[in-house]
Protein backbone atom coordinates (compact mmCIF):
# COMPACT_ATOMS: atom_id res chain seq x y z
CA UNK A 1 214.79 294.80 119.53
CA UNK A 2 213.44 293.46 116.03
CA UNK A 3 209.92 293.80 115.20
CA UNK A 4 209.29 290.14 115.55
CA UNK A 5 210.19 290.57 119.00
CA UNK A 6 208.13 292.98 119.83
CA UNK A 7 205.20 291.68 118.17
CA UNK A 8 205.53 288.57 119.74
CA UNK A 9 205.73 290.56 123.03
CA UNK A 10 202.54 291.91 122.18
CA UNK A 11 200.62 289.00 121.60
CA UNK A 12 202.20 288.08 125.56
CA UNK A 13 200.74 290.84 126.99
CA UNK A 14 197.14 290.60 125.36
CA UNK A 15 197.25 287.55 126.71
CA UNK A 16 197.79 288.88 130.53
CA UNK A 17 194.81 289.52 132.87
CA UNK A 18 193.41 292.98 133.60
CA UNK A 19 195.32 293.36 136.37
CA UNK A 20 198.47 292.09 135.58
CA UNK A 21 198.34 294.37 132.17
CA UNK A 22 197.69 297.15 134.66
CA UNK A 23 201.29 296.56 136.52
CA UNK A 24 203.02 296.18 133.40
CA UNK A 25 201.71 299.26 132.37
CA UNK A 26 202.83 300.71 136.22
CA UNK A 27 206.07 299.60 135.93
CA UNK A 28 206.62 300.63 132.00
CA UNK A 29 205.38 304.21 133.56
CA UNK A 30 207.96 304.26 136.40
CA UNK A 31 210.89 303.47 134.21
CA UNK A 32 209.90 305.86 131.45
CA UNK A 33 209.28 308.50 134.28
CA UNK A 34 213.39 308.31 135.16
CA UNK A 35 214.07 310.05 132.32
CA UNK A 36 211.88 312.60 132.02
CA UNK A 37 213.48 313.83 135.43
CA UNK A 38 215.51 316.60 133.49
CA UNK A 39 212.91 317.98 131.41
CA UNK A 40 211.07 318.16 134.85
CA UNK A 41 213.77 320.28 136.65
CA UNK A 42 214.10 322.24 133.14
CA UNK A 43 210.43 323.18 133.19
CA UNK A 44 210.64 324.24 137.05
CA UNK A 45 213.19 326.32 136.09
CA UNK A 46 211.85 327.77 133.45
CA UNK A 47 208.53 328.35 135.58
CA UNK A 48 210.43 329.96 138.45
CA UNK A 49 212.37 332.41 135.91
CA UNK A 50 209.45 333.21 134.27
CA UNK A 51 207.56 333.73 137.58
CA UNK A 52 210.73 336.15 139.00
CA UNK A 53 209.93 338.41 135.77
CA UNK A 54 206.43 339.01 135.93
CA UNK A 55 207.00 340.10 140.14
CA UNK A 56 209.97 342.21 139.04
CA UNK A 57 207.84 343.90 136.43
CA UNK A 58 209.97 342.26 133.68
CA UNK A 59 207.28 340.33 132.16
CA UNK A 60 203.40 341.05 132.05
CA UNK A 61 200.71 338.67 132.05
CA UNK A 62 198.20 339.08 129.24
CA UNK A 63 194.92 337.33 129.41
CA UNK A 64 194.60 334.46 126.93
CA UNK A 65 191.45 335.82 125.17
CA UNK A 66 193.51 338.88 124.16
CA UNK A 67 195.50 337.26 122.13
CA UNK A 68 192.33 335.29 119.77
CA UNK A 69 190.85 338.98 119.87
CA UNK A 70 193.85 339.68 117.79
């Protein structure tokens, strides 16, 4: 998409009422959101192994303020 284009889409959308801005935005957010789904399912993994440590006594949990005592 050349700049043009998307300035030109721009000038469209200041141009839309509140409300109808407000679904645009809705439906940019769904369609970005199908992407994402992967780095979702990454981070739950991530938060389940990381949760499995600290209750097998892998991992300890330190309170932030220890570390800026530091």
């Amino acid at each position: 998409m050349s700049n043009a284009t998307v300035a030109e889409l721009a000038a469209q959308i200041q141009q839309l009422s509140p409300d109808d801005r407000h679904e645009l935005l809705r439906l940019l957010m769904v369609d970005s959101d199908d992407g994402d789904q992967d780095a979702d399912e990454a981070w739950r993994n991530e938060i389940v192994r990381r949760v499995k440590a600290i209750r097998n006594g892998e991992a300890a949990i330190r309170a932030l303020q220890e570390d800026w005592r530091e």
